[in-house]
PDB file of N, CA and C in Angstrom:
ATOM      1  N   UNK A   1       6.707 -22.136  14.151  1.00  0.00           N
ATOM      2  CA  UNK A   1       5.868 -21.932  12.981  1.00  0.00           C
ATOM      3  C   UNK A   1       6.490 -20.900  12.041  1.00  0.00           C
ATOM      4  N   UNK A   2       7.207 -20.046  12.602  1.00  0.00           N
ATOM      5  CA  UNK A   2       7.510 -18.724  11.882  1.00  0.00           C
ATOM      6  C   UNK A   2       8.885 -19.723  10.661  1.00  0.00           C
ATOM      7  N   UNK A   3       9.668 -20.274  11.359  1.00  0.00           N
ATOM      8  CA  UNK A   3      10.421 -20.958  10.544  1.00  0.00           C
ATOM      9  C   UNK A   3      10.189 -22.021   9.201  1.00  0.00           C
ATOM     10  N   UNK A   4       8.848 -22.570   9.633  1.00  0.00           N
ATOM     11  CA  UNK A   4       8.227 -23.178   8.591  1.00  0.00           C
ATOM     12  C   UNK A   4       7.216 -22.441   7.413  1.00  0.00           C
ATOM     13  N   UNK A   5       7.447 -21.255   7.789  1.00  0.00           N
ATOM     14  CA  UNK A   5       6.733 -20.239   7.043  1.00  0.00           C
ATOM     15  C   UNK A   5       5.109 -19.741   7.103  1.00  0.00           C
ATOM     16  N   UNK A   6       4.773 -20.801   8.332  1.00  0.00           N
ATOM     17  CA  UNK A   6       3.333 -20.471   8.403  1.00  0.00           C
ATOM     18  C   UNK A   6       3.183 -19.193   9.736  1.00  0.00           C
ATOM     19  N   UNK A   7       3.837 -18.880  10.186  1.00  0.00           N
ATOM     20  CA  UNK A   7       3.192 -17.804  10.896  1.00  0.00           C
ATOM     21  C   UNK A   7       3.223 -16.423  10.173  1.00  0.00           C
ATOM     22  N   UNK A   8       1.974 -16.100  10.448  1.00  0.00           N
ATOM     23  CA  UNK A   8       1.677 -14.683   9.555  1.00  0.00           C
ATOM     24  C   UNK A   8       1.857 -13.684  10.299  1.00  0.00           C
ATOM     25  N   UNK A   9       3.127 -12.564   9.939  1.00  0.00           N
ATOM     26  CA  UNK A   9       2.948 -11.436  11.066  1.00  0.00           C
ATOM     27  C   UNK A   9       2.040 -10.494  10.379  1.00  0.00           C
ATOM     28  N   UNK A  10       1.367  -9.922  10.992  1.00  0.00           N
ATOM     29  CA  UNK A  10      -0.317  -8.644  10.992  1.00  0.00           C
ATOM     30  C   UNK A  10       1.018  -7.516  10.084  1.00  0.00           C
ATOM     31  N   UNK A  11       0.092  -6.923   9.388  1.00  0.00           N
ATOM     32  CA  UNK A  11       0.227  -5.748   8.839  1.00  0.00           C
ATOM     33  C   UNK A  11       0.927  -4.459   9.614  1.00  0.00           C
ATOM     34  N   UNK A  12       2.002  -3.720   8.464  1.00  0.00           N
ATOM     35  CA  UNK A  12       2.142  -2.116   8.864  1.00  0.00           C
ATOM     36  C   UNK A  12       0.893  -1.042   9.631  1.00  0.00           C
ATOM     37  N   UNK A  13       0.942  -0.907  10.404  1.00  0.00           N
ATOM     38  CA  UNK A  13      -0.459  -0.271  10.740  1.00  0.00           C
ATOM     39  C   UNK A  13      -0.112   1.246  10.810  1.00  0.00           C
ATOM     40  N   UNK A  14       1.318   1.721  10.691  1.00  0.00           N
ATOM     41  CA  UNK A  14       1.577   3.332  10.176  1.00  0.00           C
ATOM     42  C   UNK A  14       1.591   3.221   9.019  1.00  0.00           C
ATOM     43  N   UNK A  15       1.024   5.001   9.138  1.00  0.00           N
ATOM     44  CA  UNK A  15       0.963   5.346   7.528  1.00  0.00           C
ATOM     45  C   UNK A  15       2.501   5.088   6.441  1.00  0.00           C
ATOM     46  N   UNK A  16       2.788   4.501   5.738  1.00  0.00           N
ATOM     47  CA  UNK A  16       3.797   4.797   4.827  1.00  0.00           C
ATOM     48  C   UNK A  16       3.869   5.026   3.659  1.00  0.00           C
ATOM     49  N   UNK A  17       4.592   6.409   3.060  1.00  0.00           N
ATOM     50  CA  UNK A  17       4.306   6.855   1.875  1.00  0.00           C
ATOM     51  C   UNK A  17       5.520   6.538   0.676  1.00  0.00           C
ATOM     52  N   UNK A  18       4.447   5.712  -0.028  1.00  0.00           N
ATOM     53  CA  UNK A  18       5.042   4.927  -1.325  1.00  0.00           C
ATOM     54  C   UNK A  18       4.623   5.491  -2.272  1.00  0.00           C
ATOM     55  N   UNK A  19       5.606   6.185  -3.278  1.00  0.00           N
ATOM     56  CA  UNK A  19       4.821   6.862  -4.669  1.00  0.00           C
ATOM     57  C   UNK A  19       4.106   8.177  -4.657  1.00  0.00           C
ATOM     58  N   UNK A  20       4.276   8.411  -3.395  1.00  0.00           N
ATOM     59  CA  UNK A  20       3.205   9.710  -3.083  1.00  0.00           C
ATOM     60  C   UNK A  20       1.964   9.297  -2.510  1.00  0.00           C
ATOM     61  N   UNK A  21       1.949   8.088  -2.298  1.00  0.00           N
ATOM     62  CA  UNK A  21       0.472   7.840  -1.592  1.00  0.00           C
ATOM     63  C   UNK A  21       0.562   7.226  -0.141  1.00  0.00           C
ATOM     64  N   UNK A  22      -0.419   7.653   0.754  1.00  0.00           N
ATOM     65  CA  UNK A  22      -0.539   6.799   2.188  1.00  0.00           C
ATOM     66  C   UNK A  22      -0.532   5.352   2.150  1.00  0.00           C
ATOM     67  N   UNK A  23       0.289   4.619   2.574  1.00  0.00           N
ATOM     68  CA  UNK A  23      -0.132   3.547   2.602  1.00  0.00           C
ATOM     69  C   UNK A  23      -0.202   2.867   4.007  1.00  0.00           C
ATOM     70  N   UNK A  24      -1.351   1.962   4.341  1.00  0.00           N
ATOM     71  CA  UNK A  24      -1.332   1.315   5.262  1.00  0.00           C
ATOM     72  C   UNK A  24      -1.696   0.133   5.604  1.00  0.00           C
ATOM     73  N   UNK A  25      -1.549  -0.474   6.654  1.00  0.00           N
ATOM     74  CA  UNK A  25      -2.133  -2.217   6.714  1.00  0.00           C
ATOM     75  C   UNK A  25      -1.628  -3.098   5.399  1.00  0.00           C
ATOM     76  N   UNK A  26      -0.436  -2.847   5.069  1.00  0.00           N
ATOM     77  CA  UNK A  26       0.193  -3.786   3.774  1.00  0.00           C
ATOM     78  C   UNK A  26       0.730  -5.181   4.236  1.00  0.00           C
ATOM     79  N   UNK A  27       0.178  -6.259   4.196  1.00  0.00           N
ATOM     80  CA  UNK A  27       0.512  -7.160   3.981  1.00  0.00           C
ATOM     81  C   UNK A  27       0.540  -8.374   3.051  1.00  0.00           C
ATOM     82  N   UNK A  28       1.211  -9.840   3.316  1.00  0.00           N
ATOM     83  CA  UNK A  28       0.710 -10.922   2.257  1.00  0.00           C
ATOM     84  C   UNK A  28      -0.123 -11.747   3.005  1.00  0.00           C
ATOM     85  N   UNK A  29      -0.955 -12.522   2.794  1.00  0.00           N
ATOM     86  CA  UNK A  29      -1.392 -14.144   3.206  1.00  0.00           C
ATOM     87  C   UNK A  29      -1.858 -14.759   2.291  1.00  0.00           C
ATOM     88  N   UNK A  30      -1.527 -15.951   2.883  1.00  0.00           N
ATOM     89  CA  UNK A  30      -1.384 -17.421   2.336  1.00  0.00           C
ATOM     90  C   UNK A  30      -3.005 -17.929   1.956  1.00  0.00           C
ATOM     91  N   UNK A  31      -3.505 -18.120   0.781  1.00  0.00           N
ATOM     92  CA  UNK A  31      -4.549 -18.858   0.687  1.00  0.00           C
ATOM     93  C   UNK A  31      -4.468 -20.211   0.383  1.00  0.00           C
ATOM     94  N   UNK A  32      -5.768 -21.056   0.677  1.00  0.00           N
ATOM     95  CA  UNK A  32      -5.856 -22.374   0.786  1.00  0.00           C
ATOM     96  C   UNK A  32      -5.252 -23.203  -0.413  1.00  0.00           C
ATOM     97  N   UNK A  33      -5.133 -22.296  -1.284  1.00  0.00           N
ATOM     98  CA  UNK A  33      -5.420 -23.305  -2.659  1.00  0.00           C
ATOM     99  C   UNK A  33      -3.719 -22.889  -2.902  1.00  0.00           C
ATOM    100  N   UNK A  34      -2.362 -22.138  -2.062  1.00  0.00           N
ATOM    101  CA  UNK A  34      -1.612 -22.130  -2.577  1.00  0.00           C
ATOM    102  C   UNK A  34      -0.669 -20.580  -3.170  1.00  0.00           C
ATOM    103  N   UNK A  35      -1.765 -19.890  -3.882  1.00  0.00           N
ATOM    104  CA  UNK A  35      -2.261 -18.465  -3.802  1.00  0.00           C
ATOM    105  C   UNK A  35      -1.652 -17.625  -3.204  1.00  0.00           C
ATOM    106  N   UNK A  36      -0.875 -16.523  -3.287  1.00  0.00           N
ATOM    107  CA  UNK A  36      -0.643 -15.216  -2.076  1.00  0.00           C
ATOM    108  C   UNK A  36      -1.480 -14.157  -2.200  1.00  0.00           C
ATOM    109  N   UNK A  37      -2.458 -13.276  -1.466  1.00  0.00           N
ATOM    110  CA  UNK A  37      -2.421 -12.672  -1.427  1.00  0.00           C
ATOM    111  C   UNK A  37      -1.947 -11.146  -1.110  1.00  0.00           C
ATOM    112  N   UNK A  38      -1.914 -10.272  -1.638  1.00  0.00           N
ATOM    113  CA  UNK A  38      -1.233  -8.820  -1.378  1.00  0.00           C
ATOM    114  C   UNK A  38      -2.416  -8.273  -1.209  1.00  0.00           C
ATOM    115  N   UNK A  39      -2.471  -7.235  -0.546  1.00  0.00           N
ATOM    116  CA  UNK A  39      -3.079  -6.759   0.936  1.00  0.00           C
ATOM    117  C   UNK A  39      -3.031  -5.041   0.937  1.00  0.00           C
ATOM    118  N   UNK A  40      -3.164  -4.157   0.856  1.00  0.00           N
ATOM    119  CA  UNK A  40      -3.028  -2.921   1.334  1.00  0.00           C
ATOM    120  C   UNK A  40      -3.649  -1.993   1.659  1.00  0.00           C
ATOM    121  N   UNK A  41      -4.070  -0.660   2.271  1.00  0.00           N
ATOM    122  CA  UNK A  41      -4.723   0.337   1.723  1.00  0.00           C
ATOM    123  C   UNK A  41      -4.055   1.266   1.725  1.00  0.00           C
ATOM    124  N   UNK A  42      -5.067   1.947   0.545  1.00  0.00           N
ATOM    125  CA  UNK A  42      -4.159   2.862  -0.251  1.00  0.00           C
ATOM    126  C   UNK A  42      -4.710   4.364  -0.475  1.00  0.00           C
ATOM    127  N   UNK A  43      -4.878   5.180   0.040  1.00  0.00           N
ATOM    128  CA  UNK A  43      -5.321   6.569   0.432  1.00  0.00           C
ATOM    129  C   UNK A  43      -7.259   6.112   1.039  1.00  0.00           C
ATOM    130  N   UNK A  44      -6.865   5.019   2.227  1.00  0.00           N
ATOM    131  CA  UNK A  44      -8.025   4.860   2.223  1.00  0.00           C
ATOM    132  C   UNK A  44      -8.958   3.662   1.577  1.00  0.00           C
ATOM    133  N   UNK A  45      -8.239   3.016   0.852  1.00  0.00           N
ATOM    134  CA  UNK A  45      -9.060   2.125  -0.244  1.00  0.00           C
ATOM    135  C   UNK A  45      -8.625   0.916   0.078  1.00  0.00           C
ATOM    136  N   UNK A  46      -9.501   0.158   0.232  1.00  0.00           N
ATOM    137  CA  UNK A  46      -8.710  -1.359   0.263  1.00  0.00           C
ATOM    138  C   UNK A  46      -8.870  -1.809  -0.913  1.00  0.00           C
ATOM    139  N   UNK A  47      -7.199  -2.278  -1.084  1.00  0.00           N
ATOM    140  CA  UNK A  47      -6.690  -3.040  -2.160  1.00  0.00           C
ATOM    141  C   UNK A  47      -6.185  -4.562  -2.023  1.00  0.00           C
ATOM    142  N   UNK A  48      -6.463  -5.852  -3.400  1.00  0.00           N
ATOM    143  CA  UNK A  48      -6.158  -6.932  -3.237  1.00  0.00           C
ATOM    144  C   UNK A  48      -5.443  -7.150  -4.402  1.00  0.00           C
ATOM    145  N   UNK A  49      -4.279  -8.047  -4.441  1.00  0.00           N
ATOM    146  CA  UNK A  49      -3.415  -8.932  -5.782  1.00  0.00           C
ATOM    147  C   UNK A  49      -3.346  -9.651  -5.207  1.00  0.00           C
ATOM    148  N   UNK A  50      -3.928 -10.484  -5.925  1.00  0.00           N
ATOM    149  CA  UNK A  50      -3.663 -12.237  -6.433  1.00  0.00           C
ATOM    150  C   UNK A  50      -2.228 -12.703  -7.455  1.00  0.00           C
ATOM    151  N   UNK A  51      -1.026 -12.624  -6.199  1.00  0.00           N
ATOM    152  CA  UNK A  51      -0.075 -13.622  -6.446  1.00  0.00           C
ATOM    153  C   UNK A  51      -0.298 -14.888  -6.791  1.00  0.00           C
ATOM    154  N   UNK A  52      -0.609 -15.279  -8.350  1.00  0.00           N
ATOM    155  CA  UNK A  52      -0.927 -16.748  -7.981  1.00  0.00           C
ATOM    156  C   UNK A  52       0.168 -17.864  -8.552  1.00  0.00           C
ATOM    157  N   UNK A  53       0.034 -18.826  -8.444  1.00  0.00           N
ATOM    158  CA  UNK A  53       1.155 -20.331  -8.214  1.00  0.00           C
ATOM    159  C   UNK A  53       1.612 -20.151  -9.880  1.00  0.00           C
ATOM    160  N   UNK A  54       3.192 -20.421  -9.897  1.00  0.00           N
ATOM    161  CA  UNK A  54       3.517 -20.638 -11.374  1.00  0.00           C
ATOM    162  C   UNK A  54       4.020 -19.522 -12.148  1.00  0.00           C
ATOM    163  N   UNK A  55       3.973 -18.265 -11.062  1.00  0.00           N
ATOM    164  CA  UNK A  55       4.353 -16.447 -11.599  1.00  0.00           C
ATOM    165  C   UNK A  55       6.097 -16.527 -10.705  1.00  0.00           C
ATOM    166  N   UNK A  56       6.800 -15.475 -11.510  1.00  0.00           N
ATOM    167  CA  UNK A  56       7.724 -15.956 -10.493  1.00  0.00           C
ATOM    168  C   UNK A  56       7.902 -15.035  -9.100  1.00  0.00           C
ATOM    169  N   UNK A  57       7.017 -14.173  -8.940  1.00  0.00           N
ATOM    170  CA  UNK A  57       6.910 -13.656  -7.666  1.00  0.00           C
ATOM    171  C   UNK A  57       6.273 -14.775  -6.715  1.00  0.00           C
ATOM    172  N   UNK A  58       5.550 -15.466  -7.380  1.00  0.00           N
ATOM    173  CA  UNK A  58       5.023 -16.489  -6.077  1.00  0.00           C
ATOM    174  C   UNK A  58       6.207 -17.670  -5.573  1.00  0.00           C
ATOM    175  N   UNK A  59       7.154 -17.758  -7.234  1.00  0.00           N
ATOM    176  CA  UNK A  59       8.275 -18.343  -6.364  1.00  0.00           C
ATOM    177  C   UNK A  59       9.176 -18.166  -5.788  1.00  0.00           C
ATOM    178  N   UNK A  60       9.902 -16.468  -5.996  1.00  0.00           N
ATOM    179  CA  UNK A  60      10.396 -15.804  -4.775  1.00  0.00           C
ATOM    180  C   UNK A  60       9.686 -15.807  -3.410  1.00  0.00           C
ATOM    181  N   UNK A  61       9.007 -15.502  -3.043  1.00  0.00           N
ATOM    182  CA  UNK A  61       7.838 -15.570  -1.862  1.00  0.00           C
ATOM    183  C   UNK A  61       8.198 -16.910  -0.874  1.00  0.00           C
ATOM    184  N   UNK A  62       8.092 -18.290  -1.890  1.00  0.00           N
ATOM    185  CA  UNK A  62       7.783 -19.894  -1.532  1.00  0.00           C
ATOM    186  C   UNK A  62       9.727 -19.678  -1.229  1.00  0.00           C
ATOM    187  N   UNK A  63      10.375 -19.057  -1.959  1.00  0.00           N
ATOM    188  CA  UNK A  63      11.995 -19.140  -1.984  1.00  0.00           C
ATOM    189  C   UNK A  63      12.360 -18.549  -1.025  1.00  0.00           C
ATOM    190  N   UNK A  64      11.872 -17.384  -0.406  1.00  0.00           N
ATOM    191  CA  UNK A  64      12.514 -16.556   0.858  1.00  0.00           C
ATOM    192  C   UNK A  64      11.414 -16.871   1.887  1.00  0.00           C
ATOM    193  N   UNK A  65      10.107 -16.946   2.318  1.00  0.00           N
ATOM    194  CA  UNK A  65       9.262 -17.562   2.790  1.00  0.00           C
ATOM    195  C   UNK A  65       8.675 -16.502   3.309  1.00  0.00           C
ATOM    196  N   UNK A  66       6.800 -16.714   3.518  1.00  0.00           N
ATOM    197  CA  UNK A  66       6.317 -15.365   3.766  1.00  0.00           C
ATOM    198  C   UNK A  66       7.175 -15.292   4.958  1.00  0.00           C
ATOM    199  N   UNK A  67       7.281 -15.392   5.941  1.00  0.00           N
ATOM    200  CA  UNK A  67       7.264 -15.040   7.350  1.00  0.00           C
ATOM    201  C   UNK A  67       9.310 -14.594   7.404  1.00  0.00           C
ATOM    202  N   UNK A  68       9.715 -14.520   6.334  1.00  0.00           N
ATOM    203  CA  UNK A  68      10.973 -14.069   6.333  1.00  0.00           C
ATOM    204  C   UNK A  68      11.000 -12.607   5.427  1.00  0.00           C
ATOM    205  N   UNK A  69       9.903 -12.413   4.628  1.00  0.00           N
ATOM    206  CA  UNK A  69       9.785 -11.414   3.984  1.00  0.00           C
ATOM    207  C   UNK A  69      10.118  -9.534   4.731  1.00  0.00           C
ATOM    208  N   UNK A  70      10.680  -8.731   4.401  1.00  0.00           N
ATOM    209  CA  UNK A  70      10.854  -7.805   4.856  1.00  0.00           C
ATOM    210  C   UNK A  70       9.765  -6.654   4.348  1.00  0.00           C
ATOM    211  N   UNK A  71       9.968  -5.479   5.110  1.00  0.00           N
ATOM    212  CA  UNK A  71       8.774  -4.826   5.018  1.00  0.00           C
ATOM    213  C   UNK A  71      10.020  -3.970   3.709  1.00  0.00           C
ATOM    214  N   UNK A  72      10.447  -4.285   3.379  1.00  0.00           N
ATOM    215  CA  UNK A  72      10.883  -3.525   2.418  1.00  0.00           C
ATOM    216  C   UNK A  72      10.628  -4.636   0.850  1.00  0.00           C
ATOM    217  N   UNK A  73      11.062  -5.639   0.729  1.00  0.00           N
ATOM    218  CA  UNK A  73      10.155  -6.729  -0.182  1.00  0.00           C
ATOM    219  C   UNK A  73       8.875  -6.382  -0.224  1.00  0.00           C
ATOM    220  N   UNK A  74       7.911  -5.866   0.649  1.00  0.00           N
ATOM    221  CA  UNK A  74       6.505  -6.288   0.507  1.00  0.00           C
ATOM    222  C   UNK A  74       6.138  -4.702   0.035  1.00  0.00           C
ATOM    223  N   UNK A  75       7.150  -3.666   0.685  1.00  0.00           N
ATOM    224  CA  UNK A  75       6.742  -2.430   0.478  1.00  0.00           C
ATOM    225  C   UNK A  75       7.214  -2.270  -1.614  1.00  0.00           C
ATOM    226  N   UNK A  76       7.793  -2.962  -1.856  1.00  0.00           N
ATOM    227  CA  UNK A  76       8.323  -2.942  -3.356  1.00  0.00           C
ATOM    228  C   UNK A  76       7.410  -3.569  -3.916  1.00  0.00           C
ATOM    229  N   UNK A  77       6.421  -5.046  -3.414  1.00  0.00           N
ATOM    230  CA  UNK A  77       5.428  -5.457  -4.216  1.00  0.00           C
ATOM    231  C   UNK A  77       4.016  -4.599  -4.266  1.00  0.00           C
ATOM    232  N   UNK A  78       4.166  -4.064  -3.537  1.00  0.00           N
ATOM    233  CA  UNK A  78       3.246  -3.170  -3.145  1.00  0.00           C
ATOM    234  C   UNK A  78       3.158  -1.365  -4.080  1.00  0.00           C
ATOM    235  N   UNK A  79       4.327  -1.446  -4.135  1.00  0.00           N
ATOM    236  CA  UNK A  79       4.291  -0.064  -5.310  1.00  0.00           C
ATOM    237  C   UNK A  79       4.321  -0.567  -7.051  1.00  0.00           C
ATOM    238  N   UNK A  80       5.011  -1.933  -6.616  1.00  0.00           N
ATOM    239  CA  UNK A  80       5.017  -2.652  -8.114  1.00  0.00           C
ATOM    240  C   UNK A  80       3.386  -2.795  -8.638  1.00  0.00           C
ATOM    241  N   UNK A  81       2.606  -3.516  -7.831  1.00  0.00           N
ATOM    242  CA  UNK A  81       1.522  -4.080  -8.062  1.00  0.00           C
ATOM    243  C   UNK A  81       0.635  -3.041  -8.358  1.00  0.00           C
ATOM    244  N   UNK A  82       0.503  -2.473  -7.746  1.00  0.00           N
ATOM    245  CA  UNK A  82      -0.727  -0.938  -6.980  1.00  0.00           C
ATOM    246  C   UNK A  82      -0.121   0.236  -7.746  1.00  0.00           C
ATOM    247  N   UNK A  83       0.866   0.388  -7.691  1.00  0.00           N
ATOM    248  CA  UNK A  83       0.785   1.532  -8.623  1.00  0.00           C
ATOM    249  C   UNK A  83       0.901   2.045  -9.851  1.00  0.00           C
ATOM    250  N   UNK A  84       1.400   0.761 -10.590  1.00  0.00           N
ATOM    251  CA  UNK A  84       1.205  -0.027 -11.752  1.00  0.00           C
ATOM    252  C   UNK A  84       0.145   0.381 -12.266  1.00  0.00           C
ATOM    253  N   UNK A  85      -1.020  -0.580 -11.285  1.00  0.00           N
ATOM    254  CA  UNK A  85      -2.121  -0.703 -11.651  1.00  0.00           C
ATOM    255  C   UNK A  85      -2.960   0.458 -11.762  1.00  0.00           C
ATOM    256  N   UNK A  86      -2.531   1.322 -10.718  1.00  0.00           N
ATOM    257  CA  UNK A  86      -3.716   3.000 -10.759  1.00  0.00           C
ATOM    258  C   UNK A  86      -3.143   3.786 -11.749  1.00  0.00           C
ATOM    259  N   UNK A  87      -1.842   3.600 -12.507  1.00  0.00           N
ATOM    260  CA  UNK A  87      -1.081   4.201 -13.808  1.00  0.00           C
ATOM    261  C   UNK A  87      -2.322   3.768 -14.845  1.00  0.00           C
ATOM    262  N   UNK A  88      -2.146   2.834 -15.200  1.00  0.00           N
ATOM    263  CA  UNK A  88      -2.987   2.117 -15.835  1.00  0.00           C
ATOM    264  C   UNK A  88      -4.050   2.059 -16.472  1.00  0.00           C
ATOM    265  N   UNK A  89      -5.054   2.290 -15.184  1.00  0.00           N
ATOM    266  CA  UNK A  89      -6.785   2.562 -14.649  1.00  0.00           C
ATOM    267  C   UNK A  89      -6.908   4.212 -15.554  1.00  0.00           C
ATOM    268  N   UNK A  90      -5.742   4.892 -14.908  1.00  0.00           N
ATOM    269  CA  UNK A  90      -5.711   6.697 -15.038  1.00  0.00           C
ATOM    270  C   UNK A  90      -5.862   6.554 -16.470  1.00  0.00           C
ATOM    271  N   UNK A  91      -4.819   6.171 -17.041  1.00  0.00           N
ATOM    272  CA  UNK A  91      -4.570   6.083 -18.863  1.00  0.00           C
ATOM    273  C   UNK A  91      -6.140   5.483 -19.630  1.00  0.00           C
ATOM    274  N   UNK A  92      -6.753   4.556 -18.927  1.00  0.00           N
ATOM    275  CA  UNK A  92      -7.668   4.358 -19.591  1.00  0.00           C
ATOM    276  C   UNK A  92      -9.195   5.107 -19.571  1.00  0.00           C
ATOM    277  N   UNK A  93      -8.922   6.318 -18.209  1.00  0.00           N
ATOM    278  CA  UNK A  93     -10.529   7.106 -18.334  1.00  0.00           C
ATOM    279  C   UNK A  93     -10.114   8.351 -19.139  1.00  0.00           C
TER     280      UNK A  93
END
């Protein structure tokens, strides 16, 4: 299964610090409709991105395959996505 890309390995379950923040339990999975989800928490917080079909991160992903992905790929979508996004959030209160 792992070769066909459907086996999902479980999440980082140590803390790892990306950006200055704890991170833990970072992973992707596969939804029904096609979809990746990104997965993390993040000083505590659970966080979700919707990788979805037609972006070209979802076709890197479908191109290297989840279950070949490294924790260093996922740890880069993961500071891309998330910390992006709390830059962002900050600028706008």
């Amino acid at each position: 299964m792992k070769a066909w890309g459907l086996w999902e390995e479980r999440s980082e379950s140590s803390a790892k610090q990306i950006e200055g923040y704890a991170v833990t339990d970072f992973h992707i999975e596969q939804q029904y409709k096609g979809n990746y989800l990104l997965l993390a928490t993040i000083d505590g917080r659970n966080m979700k991105y919707i990788i979805r079909k037609g972006t070209q991160e979802h076709d890197d992903i479908v191109k290297i395959g989840l279950a070949s992905m490294t924790k260093e790929i996922k740890k880069e979508l993961v500071s891309l996505y998330f910390y992006t996004l709390e830059k962002k959030l900050k600028v706008k209160q």
